[in-house]
PDB file of N, CA and C in Angstrom:
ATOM      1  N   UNK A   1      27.979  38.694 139.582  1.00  0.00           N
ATOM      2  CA  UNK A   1      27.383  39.937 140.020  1.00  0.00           C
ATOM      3  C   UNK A   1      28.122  41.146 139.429  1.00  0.00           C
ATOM      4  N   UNK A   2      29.769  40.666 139.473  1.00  0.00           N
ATOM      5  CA  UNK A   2      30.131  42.101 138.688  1.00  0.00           C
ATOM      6  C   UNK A   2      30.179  42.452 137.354  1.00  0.00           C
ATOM      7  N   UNK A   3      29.340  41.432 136.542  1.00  0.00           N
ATOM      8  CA  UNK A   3      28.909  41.305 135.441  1.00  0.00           C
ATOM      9  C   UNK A   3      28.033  42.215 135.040  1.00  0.00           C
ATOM     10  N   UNK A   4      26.871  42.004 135.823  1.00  0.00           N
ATOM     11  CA  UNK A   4      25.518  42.793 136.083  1.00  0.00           C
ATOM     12  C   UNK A   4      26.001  43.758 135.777  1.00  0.00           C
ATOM     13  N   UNK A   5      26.343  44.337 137.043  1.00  0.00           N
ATOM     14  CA  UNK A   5      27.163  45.714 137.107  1.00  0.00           C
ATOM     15  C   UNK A   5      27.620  46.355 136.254  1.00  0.00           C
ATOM     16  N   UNK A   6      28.634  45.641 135.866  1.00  0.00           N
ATOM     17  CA  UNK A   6      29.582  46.299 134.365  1.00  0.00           C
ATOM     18  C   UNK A   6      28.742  46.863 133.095  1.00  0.00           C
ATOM     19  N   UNK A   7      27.936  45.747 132.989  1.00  0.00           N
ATOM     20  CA  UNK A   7      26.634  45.509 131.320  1.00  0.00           C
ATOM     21  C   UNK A   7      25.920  46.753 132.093  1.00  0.00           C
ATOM     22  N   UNK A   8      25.277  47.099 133.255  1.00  0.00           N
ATOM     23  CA  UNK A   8      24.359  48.043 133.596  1.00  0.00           C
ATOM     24  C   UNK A   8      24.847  49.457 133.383  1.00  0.00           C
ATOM     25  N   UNK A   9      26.050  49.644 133.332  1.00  0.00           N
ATOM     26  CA  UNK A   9      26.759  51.124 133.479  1.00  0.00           C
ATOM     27  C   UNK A   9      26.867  50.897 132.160  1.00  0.00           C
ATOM     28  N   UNK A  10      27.531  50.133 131.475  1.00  0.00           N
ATOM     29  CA  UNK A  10      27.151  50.362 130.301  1.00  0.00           C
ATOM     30  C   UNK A  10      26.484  51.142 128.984  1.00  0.00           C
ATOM     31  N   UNK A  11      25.358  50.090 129.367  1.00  0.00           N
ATOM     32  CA  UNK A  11      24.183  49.959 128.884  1.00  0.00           C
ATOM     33  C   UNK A  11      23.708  51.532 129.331  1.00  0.00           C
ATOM     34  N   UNK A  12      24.121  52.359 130.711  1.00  0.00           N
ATOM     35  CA  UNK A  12      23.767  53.660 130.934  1.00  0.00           C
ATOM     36  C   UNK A  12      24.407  54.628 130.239  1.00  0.00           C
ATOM     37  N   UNK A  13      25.753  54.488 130.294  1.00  0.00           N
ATOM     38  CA  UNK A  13      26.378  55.659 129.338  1.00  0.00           C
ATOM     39  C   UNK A  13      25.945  54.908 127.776  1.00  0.00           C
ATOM     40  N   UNK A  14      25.571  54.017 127.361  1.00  0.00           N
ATOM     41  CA  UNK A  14      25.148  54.219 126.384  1.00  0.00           C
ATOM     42  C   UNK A  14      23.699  55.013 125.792  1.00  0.00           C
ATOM     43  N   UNK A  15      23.282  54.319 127.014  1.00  0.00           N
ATOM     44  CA  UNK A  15      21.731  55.383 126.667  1.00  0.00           C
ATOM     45  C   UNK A  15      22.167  56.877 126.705  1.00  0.00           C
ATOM     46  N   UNK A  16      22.945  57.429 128.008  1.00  0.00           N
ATOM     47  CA  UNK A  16      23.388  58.684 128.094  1.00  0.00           C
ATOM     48  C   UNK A  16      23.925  59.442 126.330  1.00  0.00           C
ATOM     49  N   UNK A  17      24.478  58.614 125.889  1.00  0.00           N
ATOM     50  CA  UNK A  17      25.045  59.068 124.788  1.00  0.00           C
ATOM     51  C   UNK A  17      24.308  58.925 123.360  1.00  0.00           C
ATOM     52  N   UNK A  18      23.101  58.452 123.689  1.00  0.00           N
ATOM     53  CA  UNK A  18      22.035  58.883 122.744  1.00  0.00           C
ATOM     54  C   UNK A  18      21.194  59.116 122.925  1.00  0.00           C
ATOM     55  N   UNK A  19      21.010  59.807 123.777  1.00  0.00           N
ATOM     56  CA  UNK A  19      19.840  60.706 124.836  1.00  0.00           C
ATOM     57  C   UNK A  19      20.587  62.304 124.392  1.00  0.00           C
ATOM     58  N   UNK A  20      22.348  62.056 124.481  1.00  0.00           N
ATOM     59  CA  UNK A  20      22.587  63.072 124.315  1.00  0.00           C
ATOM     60  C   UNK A  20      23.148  63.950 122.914  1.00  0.00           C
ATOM     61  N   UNK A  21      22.560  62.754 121.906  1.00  0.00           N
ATOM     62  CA  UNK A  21      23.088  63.560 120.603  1.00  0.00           C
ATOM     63  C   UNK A  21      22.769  64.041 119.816  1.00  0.00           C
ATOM     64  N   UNK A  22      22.198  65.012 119.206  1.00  0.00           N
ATOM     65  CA  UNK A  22      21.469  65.887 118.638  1.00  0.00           C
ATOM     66  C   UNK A  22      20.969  64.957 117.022  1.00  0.00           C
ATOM     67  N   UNK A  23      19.834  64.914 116.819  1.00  0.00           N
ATOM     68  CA  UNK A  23      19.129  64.884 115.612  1.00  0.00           C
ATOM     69  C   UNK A  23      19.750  65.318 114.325  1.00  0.00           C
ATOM     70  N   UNK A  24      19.569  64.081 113.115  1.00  0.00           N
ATOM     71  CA  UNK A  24      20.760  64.348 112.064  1.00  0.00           C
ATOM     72  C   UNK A  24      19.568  65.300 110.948  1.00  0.00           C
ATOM     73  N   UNK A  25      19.699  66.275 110.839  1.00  0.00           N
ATOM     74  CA  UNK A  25      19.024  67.267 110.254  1.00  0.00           C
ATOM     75  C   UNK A  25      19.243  67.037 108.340  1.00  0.00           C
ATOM     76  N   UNK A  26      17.771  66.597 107.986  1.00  0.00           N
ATOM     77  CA  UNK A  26      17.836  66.404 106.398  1.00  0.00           C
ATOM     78  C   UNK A  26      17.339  67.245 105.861  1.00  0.00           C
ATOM     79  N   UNK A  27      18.391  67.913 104.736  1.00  0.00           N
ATOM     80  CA  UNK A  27      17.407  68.812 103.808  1.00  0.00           C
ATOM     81  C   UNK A  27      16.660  68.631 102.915  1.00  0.00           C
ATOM     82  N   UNK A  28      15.760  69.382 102.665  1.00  0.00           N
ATOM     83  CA  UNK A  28      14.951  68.424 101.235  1.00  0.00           C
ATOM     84  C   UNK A  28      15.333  68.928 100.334  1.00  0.00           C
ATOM     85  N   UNK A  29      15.543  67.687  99.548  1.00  0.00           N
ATOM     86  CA  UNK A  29      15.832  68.018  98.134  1.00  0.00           C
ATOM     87  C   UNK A  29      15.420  66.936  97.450  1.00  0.00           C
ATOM     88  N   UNK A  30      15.150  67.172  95.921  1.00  0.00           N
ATOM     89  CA  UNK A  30      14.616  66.412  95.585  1.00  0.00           C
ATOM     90  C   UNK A  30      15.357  66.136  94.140  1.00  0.00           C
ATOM     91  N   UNK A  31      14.974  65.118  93.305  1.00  0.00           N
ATOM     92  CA  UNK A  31      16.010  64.303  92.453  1.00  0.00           C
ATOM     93  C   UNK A  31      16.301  65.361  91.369  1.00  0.00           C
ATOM     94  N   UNK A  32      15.101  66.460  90.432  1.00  0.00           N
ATOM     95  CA  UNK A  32      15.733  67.203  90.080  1.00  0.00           C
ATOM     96  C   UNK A  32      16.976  68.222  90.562  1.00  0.00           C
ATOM     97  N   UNK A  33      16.609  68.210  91.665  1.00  0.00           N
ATOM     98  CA  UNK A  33      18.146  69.208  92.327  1.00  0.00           C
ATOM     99  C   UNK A  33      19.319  68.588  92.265  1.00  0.00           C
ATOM    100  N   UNK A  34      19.258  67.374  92.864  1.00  0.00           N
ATOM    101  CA  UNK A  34      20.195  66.160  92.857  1.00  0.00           C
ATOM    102  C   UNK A  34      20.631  66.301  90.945  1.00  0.00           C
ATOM    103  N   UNK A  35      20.237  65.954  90.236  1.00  0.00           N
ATOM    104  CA  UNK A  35      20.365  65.254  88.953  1.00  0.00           C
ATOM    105  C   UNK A  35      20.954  66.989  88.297  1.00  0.00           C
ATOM    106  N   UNK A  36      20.668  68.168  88.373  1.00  0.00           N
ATOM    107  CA  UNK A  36      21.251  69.188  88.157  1.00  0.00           C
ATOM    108  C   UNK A  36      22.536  69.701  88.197  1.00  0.00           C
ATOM    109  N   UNK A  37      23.084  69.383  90.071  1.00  0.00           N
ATOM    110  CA  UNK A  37      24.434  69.522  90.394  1.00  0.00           C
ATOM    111  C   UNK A  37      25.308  67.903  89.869  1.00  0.00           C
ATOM    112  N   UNK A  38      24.804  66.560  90.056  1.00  0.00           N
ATOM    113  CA  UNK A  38      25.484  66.042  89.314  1.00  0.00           C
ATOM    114  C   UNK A  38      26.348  66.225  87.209  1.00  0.00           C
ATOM    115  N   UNK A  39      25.103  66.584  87.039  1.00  0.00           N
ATOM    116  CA  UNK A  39      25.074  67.149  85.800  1.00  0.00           C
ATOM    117  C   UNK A  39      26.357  68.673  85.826  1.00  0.00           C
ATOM    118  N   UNK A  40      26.139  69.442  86.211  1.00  0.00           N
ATOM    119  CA  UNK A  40      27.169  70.720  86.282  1.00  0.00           C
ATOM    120  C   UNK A  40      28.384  70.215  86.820  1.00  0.00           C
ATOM    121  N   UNK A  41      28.530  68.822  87.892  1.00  0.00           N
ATOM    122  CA  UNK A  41      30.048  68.354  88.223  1.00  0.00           C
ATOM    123  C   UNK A  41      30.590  67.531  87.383  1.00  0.00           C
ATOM    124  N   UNK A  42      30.321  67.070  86.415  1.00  0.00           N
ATOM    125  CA  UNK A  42      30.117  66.160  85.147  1.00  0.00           C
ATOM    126  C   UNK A  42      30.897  67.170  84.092  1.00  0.00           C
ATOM    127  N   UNK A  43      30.118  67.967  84.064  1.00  0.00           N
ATOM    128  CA  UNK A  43      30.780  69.046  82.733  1.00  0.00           C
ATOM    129  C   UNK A  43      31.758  70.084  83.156  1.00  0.00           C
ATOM    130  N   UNK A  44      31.620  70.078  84.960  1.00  0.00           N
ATOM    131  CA  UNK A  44      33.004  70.875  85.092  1.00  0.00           C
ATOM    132  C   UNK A  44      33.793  69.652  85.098  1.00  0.00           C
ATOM    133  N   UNK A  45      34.416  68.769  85.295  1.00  0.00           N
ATOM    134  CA  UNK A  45      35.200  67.738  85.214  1.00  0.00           C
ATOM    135  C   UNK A  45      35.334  68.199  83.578  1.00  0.00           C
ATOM    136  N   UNK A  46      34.705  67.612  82.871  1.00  0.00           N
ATOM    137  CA  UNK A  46      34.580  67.397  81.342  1.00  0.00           C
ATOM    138  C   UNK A  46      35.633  69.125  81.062  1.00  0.00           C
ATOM    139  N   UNK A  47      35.217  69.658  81.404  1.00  0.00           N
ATOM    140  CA  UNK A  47      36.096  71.326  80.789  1.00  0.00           C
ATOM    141  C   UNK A  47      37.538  71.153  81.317  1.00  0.00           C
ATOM    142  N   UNK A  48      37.165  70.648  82.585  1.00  0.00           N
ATOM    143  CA  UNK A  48      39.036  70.367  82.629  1.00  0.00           C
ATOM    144  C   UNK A  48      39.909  69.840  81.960  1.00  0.00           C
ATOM    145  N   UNK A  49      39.782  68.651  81.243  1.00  0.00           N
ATOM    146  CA  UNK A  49      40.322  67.956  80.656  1.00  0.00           C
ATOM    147  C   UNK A  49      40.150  68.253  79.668  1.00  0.00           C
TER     148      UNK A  49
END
């Protein structure tokens, strides 16, 4: 029985704690943007050396 118990509180602060965590916010972007800044961290690397 104090099994139950234990797994049930649980199982509550777990729900509690993703009930309570805010939404992971994506920006859009898309592969040219992506493929641009890789490209400019590429050639700043490259100028350093």
């Amino acid at each position: 029985m104090n099994i139950i118990k234990l797994l049930s509180c649980l199982y509550f602060i777990a729900l509690l704690g993703c009930a309570s965590s805010e939404p992971v916010k994506q920006k859009d972007s898309n592969a040219d943007d992506v493929r641009a800044r890789a490209q400019k961290a590429y050639s700043e690397l490259d100028a350093g050396q």
